[in-house]
Protein backbone atom coordinates (compact mmCIF):
# COMPACT_ATOMS: atom_id res chain seq x y z
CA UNK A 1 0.00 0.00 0.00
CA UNK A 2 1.84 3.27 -1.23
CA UNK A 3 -0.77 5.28 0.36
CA UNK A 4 0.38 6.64 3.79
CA UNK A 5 -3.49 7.79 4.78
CA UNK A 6 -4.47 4.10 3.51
CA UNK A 7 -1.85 2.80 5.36
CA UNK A 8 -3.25 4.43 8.58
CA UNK A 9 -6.63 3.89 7.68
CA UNK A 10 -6.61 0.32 7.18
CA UNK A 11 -4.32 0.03 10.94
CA UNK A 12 -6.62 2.16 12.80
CA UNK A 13 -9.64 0.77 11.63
CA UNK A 14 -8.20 -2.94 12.34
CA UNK A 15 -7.46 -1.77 15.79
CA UNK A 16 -10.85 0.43 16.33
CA UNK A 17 -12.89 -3.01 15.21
CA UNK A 18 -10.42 -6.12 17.54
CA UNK A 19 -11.58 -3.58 20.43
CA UNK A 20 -15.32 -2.98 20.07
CA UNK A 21 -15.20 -6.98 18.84
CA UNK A 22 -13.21 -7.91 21.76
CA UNK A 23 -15.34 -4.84 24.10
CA UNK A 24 -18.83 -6.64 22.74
CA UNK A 25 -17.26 -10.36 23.71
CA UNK A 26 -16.68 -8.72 27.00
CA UNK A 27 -19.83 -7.37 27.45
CA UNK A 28 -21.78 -10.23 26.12
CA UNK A 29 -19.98 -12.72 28.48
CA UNK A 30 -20.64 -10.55 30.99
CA UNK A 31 -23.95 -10.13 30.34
CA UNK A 32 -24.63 -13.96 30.45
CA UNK A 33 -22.70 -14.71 33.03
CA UNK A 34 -25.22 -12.02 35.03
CA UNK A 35 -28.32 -13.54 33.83
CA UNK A 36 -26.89 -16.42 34.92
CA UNK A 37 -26.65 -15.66 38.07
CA UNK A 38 -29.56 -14.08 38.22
CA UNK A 39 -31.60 -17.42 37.08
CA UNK A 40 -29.56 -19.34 39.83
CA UNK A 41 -30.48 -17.12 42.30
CA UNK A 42 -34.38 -16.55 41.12
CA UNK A 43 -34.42 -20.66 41.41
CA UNK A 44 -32.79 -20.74 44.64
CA UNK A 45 -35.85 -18.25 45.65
CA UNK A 46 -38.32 -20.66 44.89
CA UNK A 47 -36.24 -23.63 46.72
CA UNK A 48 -36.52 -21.54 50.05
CA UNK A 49 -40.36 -20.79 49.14
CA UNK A 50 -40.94 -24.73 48.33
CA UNK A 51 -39.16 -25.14 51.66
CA UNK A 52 -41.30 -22.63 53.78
CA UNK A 53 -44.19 -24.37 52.14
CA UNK A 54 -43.55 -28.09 53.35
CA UNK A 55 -44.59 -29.64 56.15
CA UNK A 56 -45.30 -33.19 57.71
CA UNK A 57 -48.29 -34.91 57.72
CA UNK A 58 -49.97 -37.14 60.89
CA UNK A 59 -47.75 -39.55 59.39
CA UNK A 60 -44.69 -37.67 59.44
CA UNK A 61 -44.26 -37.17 55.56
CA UNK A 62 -43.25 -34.38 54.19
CA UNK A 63 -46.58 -32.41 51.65
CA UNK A 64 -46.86 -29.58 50.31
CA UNK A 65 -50.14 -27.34 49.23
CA UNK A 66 -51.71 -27.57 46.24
CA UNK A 67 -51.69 -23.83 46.00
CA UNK A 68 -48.79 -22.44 46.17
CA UNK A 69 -47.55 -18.77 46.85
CA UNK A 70 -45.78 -19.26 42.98
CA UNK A 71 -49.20 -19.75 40.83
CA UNK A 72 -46.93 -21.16 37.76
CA UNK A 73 -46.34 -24.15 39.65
CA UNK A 74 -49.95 -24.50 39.45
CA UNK A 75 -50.12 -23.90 36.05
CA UNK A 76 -49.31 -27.25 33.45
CA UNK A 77 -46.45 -26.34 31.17
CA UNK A 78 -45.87 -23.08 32.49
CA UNK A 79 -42.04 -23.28 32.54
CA UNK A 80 -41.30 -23.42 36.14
CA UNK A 81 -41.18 -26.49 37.73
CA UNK A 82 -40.25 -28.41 40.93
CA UNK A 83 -40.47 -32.14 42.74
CA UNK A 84 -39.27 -33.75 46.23
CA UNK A 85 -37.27 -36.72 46.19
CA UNK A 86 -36.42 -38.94 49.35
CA UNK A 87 -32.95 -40.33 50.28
CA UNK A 88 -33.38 -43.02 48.41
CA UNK A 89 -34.20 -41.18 45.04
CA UNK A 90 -38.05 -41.81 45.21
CA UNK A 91 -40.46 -38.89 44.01
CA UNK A 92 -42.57 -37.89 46.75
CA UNK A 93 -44.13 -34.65 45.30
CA UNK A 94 -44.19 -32.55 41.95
CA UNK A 95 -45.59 -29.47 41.41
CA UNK A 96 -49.31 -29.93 38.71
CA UNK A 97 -46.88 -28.08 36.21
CA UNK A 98 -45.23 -31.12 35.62
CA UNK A 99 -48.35 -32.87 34.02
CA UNK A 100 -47.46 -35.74 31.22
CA UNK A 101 -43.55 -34.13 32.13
CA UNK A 102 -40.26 -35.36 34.13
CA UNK A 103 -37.79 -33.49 34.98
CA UNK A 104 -34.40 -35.18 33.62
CA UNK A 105 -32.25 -37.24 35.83
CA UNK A 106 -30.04 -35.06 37.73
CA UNK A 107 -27.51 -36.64 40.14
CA UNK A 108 -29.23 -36.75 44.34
CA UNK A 109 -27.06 -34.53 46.47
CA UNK A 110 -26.71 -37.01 49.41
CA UNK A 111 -24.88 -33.87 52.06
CA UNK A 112 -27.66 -31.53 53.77
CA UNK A 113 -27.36 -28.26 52.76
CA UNK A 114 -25.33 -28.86 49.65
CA UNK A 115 -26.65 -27.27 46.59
CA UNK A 116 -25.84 -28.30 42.38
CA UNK A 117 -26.98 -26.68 39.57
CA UNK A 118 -27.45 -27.59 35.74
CA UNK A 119 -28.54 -27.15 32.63
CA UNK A 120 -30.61 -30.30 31.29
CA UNK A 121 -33.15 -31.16 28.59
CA UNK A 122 -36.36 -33.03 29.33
CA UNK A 123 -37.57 -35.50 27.48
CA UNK A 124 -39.19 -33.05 25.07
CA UNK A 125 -35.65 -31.55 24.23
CA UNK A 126 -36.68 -28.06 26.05
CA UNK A 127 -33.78 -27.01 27.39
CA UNK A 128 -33.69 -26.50 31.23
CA UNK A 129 -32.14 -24.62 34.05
CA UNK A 130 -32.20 -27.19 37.71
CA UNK A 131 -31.20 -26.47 40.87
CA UNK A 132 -31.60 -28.94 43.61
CA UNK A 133 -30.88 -28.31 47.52
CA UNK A 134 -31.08 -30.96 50.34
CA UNK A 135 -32.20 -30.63 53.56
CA UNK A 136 -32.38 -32.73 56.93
CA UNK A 137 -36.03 -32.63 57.49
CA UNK A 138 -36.61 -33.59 61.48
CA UNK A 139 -40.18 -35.61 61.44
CA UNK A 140 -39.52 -36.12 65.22
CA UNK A 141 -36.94 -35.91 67.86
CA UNK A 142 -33.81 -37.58 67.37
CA UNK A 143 -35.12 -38.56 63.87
CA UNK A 144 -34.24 -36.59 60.66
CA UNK A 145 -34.48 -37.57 57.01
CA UNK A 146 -32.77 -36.34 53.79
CA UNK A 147 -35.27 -34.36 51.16
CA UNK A 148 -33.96 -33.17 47.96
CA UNK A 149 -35.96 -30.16 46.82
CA UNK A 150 -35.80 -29.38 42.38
CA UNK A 151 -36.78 -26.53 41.22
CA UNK A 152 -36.27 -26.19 36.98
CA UNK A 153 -37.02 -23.34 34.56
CA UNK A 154 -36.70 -23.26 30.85
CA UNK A 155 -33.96 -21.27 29.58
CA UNK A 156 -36.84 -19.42 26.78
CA UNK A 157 -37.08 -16.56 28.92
CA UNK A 158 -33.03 -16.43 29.27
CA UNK A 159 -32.20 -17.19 25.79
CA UNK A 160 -34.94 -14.39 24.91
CA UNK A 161 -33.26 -11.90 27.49
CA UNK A 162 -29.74 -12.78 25.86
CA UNK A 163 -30.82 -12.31 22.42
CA UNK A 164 -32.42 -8.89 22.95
CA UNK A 165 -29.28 -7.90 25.00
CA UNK A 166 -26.83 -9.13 22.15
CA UNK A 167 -29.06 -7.50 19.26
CA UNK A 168 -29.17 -4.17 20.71
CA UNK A 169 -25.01 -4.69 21.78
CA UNK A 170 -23.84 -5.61 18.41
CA UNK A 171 -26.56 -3.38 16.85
CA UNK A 172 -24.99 -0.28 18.95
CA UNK A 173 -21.67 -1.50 18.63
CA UNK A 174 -21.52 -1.95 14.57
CA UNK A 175 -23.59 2.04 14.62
CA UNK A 176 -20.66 3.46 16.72
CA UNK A 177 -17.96 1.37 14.65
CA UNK A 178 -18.77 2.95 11.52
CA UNK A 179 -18.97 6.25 12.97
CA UNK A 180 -16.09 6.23 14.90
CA UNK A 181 -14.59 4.58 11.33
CA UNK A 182 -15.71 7.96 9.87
CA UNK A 183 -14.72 10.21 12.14
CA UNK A 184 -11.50 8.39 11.96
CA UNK A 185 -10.75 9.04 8.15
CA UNK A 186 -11.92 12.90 8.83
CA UNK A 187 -9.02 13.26 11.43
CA UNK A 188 -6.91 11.62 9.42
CA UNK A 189 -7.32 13.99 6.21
CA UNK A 190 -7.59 16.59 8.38
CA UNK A 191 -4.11 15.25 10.32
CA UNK A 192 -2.33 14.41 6.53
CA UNK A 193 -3.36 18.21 5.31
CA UNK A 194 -0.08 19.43 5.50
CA UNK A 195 1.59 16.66 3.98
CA UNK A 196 -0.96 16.94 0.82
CA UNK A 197 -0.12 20.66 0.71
CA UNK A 198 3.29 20.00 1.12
CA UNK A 199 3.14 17.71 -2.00
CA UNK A 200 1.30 20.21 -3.79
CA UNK A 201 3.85 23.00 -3.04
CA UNK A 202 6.93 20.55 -4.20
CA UNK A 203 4.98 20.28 -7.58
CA UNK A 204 4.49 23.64 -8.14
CA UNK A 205 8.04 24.09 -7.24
CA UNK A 206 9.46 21.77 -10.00
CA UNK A 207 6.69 23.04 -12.48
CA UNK A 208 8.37 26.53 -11.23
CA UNK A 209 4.75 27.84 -9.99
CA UNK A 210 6.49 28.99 -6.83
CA UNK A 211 10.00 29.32 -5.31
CA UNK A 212 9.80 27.51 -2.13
CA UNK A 213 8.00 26.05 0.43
CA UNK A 214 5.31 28.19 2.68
CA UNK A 215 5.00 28.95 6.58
CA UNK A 216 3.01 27.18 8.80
CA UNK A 217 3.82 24.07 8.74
CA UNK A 218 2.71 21.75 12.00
CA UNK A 219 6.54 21.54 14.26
CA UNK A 220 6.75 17.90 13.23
CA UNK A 221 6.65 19.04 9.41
CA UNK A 222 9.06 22.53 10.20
CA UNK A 223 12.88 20.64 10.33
CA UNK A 224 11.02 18.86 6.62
CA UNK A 225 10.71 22.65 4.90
CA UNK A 226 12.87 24.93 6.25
CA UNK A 227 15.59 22.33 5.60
CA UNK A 228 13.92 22.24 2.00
CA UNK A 229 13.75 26.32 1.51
CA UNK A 230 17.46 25.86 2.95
CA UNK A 231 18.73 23.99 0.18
CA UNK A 232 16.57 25.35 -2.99
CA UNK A 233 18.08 28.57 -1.59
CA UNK A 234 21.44 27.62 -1.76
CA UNK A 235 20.67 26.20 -5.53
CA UNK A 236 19.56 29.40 -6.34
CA UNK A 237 22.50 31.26 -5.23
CA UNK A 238 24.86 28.59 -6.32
CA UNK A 239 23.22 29.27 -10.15
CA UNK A 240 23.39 32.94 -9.26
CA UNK A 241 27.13 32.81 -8.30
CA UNK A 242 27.88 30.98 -11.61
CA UNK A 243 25.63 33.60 -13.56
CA UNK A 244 27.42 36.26 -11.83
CA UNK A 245 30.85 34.67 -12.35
CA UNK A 246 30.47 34.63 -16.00
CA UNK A 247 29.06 37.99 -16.39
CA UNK A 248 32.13 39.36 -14.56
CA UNK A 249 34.55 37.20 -16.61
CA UNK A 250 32.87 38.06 -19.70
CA UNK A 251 33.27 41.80 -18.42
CA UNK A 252 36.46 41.21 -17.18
CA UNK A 253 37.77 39.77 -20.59
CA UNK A 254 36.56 42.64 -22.49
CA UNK A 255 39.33 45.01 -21.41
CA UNK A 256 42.18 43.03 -22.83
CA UNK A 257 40.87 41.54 -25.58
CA UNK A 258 39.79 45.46 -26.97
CA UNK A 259 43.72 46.31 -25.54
CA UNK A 260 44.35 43.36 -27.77
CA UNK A 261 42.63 44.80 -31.20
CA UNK A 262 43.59 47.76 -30.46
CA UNK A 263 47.20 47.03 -30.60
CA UNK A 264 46.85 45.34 -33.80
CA UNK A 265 44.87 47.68 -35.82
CA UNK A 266 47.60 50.19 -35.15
CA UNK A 267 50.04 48.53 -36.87
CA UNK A 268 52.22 48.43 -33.55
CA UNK A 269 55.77 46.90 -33.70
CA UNK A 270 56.34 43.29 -33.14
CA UNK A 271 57.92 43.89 -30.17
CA UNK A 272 55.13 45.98 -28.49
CA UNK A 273 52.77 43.17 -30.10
CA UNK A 274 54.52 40.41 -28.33
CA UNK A 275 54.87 42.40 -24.67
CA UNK A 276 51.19 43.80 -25.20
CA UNK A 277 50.15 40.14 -25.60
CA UNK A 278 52.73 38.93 -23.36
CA UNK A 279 50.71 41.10 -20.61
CA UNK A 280 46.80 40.51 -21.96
CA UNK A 281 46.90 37.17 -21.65
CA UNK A 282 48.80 37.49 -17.80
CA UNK A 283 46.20 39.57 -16.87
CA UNK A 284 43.18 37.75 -18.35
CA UNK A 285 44.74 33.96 -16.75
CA UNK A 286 44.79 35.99 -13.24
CA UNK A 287 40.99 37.01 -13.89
CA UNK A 288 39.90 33.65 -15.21
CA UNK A 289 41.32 31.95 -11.76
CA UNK A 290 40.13 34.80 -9.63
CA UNK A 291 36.56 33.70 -11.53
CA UNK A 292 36.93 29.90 -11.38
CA UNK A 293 38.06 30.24 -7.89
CA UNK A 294 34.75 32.39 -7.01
CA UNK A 295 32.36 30.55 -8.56
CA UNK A 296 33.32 27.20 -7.27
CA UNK A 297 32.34 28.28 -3.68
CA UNK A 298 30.55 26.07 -2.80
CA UNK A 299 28.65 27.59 0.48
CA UNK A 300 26.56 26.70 3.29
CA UNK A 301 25.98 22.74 2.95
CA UNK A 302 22.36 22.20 4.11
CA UNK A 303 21.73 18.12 5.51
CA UNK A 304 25.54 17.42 6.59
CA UNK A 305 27.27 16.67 9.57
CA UNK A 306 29.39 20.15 10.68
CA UNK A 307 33.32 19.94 9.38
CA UNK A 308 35.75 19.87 12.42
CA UNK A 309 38.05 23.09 11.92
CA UNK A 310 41.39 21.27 13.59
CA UNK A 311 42.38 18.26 11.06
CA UNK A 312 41.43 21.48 8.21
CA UNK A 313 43.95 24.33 10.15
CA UNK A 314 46.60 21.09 10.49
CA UNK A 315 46.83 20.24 7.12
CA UNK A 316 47.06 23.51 5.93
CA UNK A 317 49.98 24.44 8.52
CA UNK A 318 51.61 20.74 7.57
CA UNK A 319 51.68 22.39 3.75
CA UNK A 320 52.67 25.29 4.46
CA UNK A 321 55.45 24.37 6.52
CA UNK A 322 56.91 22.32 3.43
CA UNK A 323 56.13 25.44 0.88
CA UNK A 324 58.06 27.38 2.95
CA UNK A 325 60.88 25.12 4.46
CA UNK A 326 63.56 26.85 3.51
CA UNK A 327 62.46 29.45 5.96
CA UNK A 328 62.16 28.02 8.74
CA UNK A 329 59.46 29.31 9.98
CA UNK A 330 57.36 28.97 13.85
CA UNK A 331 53.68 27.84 12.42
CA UNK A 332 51.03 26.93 14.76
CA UNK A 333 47.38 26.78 15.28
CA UNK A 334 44.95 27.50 17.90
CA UNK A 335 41.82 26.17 17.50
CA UNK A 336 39.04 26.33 20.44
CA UNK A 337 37.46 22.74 21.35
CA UNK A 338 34.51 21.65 18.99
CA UNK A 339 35.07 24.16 16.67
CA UNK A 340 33.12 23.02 13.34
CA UNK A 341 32.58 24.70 10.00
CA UNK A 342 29.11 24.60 7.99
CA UNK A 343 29.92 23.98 4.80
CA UNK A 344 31.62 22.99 1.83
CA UNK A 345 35.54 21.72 2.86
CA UNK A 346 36.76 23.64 -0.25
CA UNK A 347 35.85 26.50 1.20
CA UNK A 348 37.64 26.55 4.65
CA UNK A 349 40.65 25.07 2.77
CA UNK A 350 40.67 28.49 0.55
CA UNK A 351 39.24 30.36 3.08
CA UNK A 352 41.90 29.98 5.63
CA UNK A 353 44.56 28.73 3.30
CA UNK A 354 44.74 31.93 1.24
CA UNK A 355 45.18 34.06 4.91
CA UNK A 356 48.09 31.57 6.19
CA UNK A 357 49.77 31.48 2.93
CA UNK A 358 49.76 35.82 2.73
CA UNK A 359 50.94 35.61 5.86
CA UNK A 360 53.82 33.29 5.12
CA UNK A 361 54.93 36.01 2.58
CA UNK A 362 54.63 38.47 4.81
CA UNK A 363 55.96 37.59 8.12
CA UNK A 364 59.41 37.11 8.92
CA UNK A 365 59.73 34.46 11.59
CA UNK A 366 56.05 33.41 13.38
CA UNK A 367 52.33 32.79 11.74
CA UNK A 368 49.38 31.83 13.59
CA UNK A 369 46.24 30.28 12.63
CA UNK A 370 43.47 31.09 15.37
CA UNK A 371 39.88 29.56 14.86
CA UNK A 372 36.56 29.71 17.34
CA UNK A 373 32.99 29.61 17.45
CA UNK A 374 30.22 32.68 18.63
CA UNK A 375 26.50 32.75 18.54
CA UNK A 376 25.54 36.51 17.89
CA UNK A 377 21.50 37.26 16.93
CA UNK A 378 20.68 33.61 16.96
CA UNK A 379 23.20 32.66 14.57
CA UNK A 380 26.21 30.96 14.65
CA UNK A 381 29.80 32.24 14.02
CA UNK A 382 32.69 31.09 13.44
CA UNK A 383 35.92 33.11 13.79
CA UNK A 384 39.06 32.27 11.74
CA UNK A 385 41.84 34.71 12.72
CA UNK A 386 45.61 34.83 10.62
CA UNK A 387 48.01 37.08 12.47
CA UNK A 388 52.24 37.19 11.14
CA UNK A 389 54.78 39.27 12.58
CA UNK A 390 55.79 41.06 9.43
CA UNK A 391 55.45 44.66 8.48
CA UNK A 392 51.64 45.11 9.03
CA UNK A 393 49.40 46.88 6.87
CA UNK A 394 48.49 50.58 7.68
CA UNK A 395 45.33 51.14 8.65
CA UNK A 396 44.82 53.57 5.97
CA UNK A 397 45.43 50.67 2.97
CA UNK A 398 43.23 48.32 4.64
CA UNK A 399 39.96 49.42 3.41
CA UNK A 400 41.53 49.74 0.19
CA UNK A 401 42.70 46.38 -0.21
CA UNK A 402 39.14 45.58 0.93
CA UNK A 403 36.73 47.55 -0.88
CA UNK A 404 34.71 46.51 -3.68
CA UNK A 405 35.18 49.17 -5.99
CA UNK A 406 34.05 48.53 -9.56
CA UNK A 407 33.82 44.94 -10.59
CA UNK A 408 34.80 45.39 -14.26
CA UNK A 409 37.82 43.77 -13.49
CA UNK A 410 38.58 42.91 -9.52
CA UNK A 411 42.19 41.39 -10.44
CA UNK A 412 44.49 44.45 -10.74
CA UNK A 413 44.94 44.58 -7.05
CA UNK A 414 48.41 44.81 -5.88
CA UNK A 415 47.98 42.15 -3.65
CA UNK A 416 46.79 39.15 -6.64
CA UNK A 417 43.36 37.35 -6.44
CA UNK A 418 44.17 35.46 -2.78
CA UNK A 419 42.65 38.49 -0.92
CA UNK A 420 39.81 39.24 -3.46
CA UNK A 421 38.88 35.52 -3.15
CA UNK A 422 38.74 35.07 0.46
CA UNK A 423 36.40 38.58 0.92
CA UNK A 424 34.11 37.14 -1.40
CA UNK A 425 33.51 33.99 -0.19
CA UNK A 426 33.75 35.74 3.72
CA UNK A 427 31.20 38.31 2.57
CA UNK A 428 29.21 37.36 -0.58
CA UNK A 429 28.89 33.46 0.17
CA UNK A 430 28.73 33.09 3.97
CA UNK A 431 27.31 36.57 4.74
CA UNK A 432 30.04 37.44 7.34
CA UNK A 433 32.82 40.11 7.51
CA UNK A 434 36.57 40.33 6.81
CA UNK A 435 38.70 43.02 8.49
CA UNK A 436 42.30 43.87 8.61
CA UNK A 437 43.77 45.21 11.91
CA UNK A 438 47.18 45.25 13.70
CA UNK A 439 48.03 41.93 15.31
CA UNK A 440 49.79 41.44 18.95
CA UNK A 441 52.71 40.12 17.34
CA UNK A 442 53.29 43.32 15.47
CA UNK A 443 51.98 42.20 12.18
CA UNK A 444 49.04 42.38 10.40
CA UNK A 445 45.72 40.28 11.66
CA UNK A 446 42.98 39.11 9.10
CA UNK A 447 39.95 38.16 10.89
CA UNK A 448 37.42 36.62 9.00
CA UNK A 449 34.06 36.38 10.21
CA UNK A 450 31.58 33.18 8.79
CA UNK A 451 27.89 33.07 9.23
CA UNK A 452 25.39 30.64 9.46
CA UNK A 453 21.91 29.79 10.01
CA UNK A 454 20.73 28.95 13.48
CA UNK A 455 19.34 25.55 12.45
CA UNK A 456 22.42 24.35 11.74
CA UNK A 457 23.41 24.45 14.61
CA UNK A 458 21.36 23.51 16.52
């Protein structure tokens, strides 16, 4: 069954009918075993009535009226009935009801005040109900004998009282089954709503009716959508990057490809030819990395396990170390416990590669990678700071290195692409900030400030 509301149709109803079946079984054997009782005891009446009734004749044997205070017993074939048997199993009275009848053998209870019950046909087949009790009758002093006193009822009025019970059990219990079966399957489309409108939205999306998911969503359906919005976000400014990217290399390329015409439709010298191409195609290899580089950020991952910052700051200082062995220089890294990254491992790799490796060319002895975490407006941070103890940058070059300028071509920086990259993916890709201040071991200090969404972390 690929229906989930089927699916929980079909269970709840199997459930909702093995109770009311098993509640009616209940009920019913209850019921019976009441009525039951309730015979048992109504013939158990009529023993202790029979009994108040006897009494000995002038010959010391035990009568009884002809009219008794129970006028059925009076009555032929009125479905109460009753006799008097000795100790020795001989019938010394039976009520007139028992005209052209006999009540069916039933065991003598030979104990005085011992009681048995059954259910017995007569010789008609008409089922019966008998109870028999025995008493020790004293006919005079110091002399007692043993009467057995049966009293039988057909079970017509019982069987009559069960089936009326039963009819109107079942009849209530099938009524509230189907009901209760309905109401059911109207809390259960009412419970599946969202997950129909969530289907509908995800169709719309891929016919490209809407961009994302809606709001209220039940809390069980929330972690579903906003993890959904979440990633057809980050599709759309992945595509967006790469749209971007192009547009900037395309602008980008302009410049020295018109240097490039222009140089030969002046009939230039071979010489200035050679050097003008010699420097074109420098410059548009620098802006075609600086692109490649950009657009292949990859971003906030959405669905994946947080990237441990320490293995990422040692293998970069491990690299750089060998890169720059032949100057000997102190790396190290200081990474805060449980530091993790949200996102793509490219991207800390360039992030905080580009800053160490700057700062190798920049320092002259020491270089220190420094990386922790901060929750600021319900978002997480995470801090990477690079500090050297080389010259510094003045304060008054460092928003120049950093601003944005005009993006017709972003590579003729002083300082190559490294710096460009990194403030793009710090700033355009994870939405944080990258600033450039004077470090305590005299150098300059690049901190780098990443941003992510509060539900990935949590």
């Amino acid at each position: 069954m690929r229906s989930l509301r089927g699916r929980l149709l079909v269970a709840a109803s199997v459930v909702l009918v093995a109770f009311l079946g098993l509640t009616g079984l209940t009920l019913d054997s209850a019921f019976r075993d009441s009525a039951l009782t309730a015979v048992q005891s109504r013939l158990q009446a009529q023993v202790y009535m029979l009994l108040g009734a006897a009494n000995l004749d002038a010959f010391n044997r035990l009568t009884l009226p002809q009219a008794l205070p129970e006028a059925r017993f009076s009555m032929p074939d009125s479905g109460l009935y009753a006799d008097v048997m000795d100790s020795e199993g001989n019938l010394i009275w039976r009520s007139p009801s028992l005209l052209g009848m006999a009540l069916p053998f039933f065991p003598a209870v030979r104990n005085a005040g011992e009681t048995q019950s059954a259910a017995l046909p007569t010789s008609d087949g008409t089922p019966l109900f008998v109870r028999a009790f025995t008493v020790n009758w004293e006919s005079s002093p110091n002399e007692y004998h043993l009467y057995t006193f049966r009293v039988a009822e057909t079970q017509k009025a019982f069987l009559d009282q069960l089936w009326m019970f039963r009819q109107g059990l079942w009849g209530w219990l099938v009524a509230a089954t189907c009901v209760l079966l309905a109401v059911q399957g109207l809390i259960l489309r009412w419970s599946l709503k969202p997950l129909r409108r969530a289907a509908t939205e995800i169709k719309e999306i891929e016919t490209g009716k809407r961009g994302e998911m809606g709001s209220g969503y039940p809390e069980e359906l929330l972690p579903l959508t906003d993890n959904l919005n979440a990633l057809l976000r980050e599709g759309r400014t992945h595509i967006e990057r790469y749209r971007n990217a192009l547009a900037d290399l395309a602008h980008s390329l302009k410049t020295p490809l018109a240097v490039l015409r222009s140089t030969l439709e002046n009939n230039a010298s071979p010489d200035e030819i050679r050097q003008t191409l010699v420097d074109q195609l420098e410059r548009m290899n620098r802006t075609v990395d600086y692109q490649l580089q950009r657009a292949a950020a990859a971003g906030q991952i959405t669905l994946t396990a947080p990237l441990p910052v320490t293995p990422i700051a040692r293998k970069i200082q491990d690299s750089l170390a060998k890169v720059y062995a032949n100057r000997a220089l102190h790396l190290r890294s200081e990474v805060a416990p449980g530091t993790v990254f949200y996102g793509d491992e490219g991207d800390l790799l360039e992030i905080l590669g580009n800053l160490a490796d700057n700062a190798c060319k920049w320092c002259r002895r020491q270089v220190v990678m420094r990386a922790y975490s901060a929750n600021r407006d319900g978002r997480t941070e995470l801090i990477l700071e690079v500090e050297d103890d080389g010259p510094g940058i003045p304060p008054e070059q460092a928003p120049q290195l950093l601003g944005r300028g005009q993006r017709a071509d972003p590579t003729v920086a002083g300082h190559g692409i490294g710096l460009a990259v990194v403030r793009d993916l710090v700033e355009e890709v994870y939405y944080g900030r990258l600033a450039i201040e004077r470090g305590t071991l005299g150098g300059a200090l690049v901190k780098a400030r990443l941003r992510f969404q509060a539900s990935s972390s949590a």
